[in-house]
Protein backbone atom coordinates (compact mmCIF):
# COMPACT_ATOMS: atom_id res chain seq x y z
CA UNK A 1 0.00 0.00 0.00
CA UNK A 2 3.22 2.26 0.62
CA UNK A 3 3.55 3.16 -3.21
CA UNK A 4 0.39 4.24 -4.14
CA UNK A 5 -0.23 6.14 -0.94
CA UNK A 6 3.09 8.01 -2.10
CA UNK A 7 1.76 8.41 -5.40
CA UNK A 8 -1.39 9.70 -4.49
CA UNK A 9 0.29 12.05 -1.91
CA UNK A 10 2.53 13.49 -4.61
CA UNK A 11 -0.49 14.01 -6.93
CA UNK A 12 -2.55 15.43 -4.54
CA UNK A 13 -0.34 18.19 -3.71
CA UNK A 14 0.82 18.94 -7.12
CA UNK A 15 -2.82 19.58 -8.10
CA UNK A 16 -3.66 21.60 -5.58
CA UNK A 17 -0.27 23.87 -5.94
CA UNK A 18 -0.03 24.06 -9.33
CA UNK A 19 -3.92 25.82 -9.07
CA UNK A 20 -2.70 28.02 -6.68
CA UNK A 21 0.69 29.19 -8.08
CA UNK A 22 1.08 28.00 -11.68
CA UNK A 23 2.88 25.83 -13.39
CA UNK A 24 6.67 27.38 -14.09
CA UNK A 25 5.92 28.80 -10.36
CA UNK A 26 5.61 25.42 -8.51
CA UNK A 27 9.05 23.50 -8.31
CA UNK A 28 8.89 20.04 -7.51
CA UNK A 29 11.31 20.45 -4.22
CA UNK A 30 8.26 23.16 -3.22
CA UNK A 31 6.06 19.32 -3.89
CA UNK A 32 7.97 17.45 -2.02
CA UNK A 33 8.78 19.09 1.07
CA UNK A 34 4.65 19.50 1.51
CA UNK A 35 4.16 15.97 0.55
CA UNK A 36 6.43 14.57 2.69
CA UNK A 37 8.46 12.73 0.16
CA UNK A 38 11.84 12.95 -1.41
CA UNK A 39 12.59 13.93 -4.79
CA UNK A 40 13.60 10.49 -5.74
CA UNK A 41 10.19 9.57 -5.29
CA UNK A 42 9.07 11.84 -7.77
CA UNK A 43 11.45 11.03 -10.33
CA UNK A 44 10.58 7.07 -9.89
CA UNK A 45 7.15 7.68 -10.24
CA UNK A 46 7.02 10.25 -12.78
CA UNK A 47 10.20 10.94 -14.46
CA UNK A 48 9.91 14.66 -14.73
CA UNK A 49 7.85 17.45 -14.04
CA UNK A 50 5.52 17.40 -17.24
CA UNK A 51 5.23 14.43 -16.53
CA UNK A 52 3.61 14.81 -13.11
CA UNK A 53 1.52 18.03 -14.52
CA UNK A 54 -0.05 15.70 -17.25
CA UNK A 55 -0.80 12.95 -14.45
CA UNK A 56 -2.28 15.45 -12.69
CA UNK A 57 -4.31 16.14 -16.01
CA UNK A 58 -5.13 12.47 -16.40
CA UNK A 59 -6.58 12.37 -13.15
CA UNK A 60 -9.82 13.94 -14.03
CA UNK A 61 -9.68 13.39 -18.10
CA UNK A 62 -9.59 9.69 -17.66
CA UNK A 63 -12.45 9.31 -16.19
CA UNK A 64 -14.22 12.29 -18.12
CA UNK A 65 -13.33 10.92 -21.15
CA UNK A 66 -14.89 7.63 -20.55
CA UNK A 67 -18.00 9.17 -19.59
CA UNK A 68 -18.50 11.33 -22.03
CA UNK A 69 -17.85 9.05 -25.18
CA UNK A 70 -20.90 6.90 -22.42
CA UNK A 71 -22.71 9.88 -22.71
CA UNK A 72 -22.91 10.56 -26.64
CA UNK A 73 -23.05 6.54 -27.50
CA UNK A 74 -26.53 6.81 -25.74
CA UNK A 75 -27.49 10.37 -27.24
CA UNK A 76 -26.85 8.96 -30.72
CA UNK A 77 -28.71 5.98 -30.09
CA UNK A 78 -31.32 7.64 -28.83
CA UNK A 79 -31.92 10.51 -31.54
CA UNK A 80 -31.04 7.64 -34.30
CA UNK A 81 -28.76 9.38 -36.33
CA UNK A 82 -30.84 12.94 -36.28
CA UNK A 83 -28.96 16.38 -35.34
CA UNK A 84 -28.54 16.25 -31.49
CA UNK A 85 -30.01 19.74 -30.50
CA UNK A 86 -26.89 21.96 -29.36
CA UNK A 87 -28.92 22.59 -25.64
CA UNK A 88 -28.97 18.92 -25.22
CA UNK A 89 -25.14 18.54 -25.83
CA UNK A 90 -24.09 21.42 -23.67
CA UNK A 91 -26.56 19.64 -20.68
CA UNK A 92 -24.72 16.02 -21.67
CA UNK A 93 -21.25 17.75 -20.89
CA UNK A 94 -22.09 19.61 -18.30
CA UNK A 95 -23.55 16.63 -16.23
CA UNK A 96 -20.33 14.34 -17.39
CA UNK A 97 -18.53 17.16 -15.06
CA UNK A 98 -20.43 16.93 -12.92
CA UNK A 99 -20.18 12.92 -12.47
CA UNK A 100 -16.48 13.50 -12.50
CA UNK A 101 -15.49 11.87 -8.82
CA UNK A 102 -15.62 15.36 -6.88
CA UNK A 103 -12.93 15.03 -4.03
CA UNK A 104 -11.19 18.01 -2.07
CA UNK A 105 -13.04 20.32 -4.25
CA UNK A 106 -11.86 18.75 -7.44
CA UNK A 107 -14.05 20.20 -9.72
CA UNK A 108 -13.12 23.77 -8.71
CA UNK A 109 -9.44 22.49 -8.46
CA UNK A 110 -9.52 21.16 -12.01
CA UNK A 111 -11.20 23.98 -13.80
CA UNK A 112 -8.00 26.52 -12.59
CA UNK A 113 -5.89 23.97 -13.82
CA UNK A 114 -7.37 23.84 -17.03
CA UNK A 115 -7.55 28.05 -17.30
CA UNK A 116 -3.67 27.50 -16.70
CA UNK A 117 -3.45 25.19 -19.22
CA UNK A 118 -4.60 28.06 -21.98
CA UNK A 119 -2.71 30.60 -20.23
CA UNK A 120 0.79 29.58 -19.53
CA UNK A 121 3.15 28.31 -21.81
CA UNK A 122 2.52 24.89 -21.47
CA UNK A 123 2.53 23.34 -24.90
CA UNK A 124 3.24 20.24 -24.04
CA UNK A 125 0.72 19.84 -22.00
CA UNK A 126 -1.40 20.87 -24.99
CA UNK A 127 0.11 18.08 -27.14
CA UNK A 128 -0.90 16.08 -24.52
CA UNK A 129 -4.76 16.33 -24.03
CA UNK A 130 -4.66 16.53 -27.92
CA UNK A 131 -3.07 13.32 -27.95
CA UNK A 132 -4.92 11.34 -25.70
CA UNK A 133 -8.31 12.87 -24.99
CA UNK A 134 -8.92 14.79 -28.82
CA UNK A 135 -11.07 12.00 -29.79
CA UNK A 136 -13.71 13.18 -27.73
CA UNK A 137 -13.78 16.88 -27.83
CA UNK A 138 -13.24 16.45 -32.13
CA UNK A 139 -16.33 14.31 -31.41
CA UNK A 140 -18.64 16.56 -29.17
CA UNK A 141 -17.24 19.25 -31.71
CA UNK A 142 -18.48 17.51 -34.89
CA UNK A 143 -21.96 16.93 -33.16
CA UNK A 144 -21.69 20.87 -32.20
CA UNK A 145 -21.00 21.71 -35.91
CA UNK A 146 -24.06 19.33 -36.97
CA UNK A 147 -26.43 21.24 -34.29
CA UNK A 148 -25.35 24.80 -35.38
CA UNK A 149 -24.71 24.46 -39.29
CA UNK A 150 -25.25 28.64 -39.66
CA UNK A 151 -22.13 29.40 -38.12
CA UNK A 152 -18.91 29.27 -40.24
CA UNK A 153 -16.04 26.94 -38.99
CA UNK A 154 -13.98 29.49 -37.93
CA UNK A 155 -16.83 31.59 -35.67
CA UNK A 156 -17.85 28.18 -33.93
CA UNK A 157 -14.18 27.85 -32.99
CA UNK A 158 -14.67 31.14 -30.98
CA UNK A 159 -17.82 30.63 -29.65
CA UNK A 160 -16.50 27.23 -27.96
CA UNK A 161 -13.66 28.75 -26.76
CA UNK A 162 -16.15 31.66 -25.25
CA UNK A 163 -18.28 29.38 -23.46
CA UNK A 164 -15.28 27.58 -22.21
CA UNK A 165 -13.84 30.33 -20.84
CA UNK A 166 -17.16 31.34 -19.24
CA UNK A 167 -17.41 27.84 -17.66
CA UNK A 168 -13.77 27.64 -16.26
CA UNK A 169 -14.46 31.31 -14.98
CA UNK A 170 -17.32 30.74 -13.31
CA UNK A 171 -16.71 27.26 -11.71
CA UNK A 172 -13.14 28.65 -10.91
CA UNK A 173 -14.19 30.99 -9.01
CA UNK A 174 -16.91 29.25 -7.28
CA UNK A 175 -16.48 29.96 -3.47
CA UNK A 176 -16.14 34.14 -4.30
CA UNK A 177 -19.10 33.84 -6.79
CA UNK A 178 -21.18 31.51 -3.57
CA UNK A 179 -20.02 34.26 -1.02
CA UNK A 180 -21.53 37.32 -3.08
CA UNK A 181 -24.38 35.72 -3.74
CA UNK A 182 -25.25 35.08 -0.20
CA UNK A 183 -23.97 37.87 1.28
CA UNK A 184 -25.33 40.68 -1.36
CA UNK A 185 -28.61 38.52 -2.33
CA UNK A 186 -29.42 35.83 0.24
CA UNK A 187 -29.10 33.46 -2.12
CA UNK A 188 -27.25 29.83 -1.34
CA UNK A 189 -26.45 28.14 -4.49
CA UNK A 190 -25.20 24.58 -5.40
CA UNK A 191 -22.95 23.48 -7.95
CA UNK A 192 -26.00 22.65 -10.06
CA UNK A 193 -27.65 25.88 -9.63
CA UNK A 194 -25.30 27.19 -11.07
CA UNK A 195 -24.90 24.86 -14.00
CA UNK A 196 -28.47 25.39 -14.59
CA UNK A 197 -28.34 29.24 -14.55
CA UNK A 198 -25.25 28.97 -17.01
CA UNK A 199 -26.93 26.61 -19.55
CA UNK A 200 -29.31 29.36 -21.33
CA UNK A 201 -26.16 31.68 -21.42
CA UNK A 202 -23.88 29.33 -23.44
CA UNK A 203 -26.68 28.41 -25.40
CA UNK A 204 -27.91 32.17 -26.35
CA UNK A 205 -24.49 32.81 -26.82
CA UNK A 206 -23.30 29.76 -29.46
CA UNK A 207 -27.09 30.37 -30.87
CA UNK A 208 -26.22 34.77 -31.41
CA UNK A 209 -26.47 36.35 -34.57
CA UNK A 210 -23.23 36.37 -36.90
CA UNK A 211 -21.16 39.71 -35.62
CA UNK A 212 -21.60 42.57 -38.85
CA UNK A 213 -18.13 42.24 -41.07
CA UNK A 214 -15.59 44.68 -40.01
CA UNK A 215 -15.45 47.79 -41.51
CA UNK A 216 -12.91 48.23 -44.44
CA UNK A 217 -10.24 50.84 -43.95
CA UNK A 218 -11.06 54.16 -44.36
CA UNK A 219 -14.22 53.47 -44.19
CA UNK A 220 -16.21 55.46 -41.84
């Protein structure tokens, strides 16, 4: 039982570090001294420091992945080869989160991760997800593309990258965002209030009208 107690002692720290600080900012001697372990351990278990950020990674896309190829088996079964409507996909995804094992506050954990996955220079890490979890995400894309055939390849691309952002901001930033909402409104709101408030948003916003074209210019 000693090895994957260390393993899982080593993980558990990194992830919850690495959301705090960053990436570049966490050094693996910062990991070890508050896991209790040496550095050797670290390097027999993981080689390297990517490779302990994309174990971190795997983690919570492992099982997310698995669930959510589940999830859109049944949802093509069910709608028998029609278009999926794009409300229905956004609720699939958000409830495979959801079903995610949620330990020390892993969903909140995860989603700063993933922000710092876009916002550092981690392109490895990139590479990575690409690598291993793509399948899915090219999948829930296609089925995206199928439920919103007005927009133009390149303005869907944005729009899923908006609503991303909106999610990872929001669930982020969950206890602030619980904290004003009881304290200025009275309000006490679960994880899938929240979800359920942020559904109609995403939605209005992949289902908005096409931006006007920029103006040429000189144009006035």
């Amino acid at each position: 039982m000693a090895q994957p107690d260390t393993v899982t002692r080593i993980l558990d720290t990194a992830e919850v570090l690495f959301a705090e600080r960053g990436f570049a900012e966490t050094s693996l001697r910062t990991i070890t001294s508050k896991a209790k372990v040496n550095l050797a351990a670290v390097n027999y278990h993981f080689g390297s420091k990517k490779s302990l950020i994309q174990a971190v990674f795997a983690r919570y896309l492992d099982p997310f992945t698995e669930r959510f190829h589940r999830a859109l088996d049944e949802l093509e079964h069910a709608y028998g080869g029609k278009v999926i409507p794009l409300e229905v996909l956004l609720e699939t995804m958000a409830r495979t989160v959801l079903e995610v094992p949620a330990e020390r506050n892993s969903l909140k954990v995860f989603m700063k991760l993933l922000g710092l996955a876009y916002s550092q220079a981690q392109g490895h890490l990139r590479r990575y997800i690409q690598e291993e979890y793509g399948s899915v995400f090219t999948r829930f894309t296609e089925l995206v593309r199928q439920a919103t055939p007005e927009l133009p390849d390149h303005e869907r691309f944005w729009r899923l990258h908006f609503m991303l952002g909106t999610v990872i901001f929001t669930l982020s930033g969950l206890d602030a965002l619980r904290d004003i909402a009881e304290k200025d409104y009275g309000e006490h709101v679960t994880v899938r209030d929240l979800i359920r408030r942020l559904r109609p948003v995403v939605v209005s916003a992949m289902q908005a009208p096409l931006p006007e074209p920029a103006l040429q210019a000189g144009q006035a």
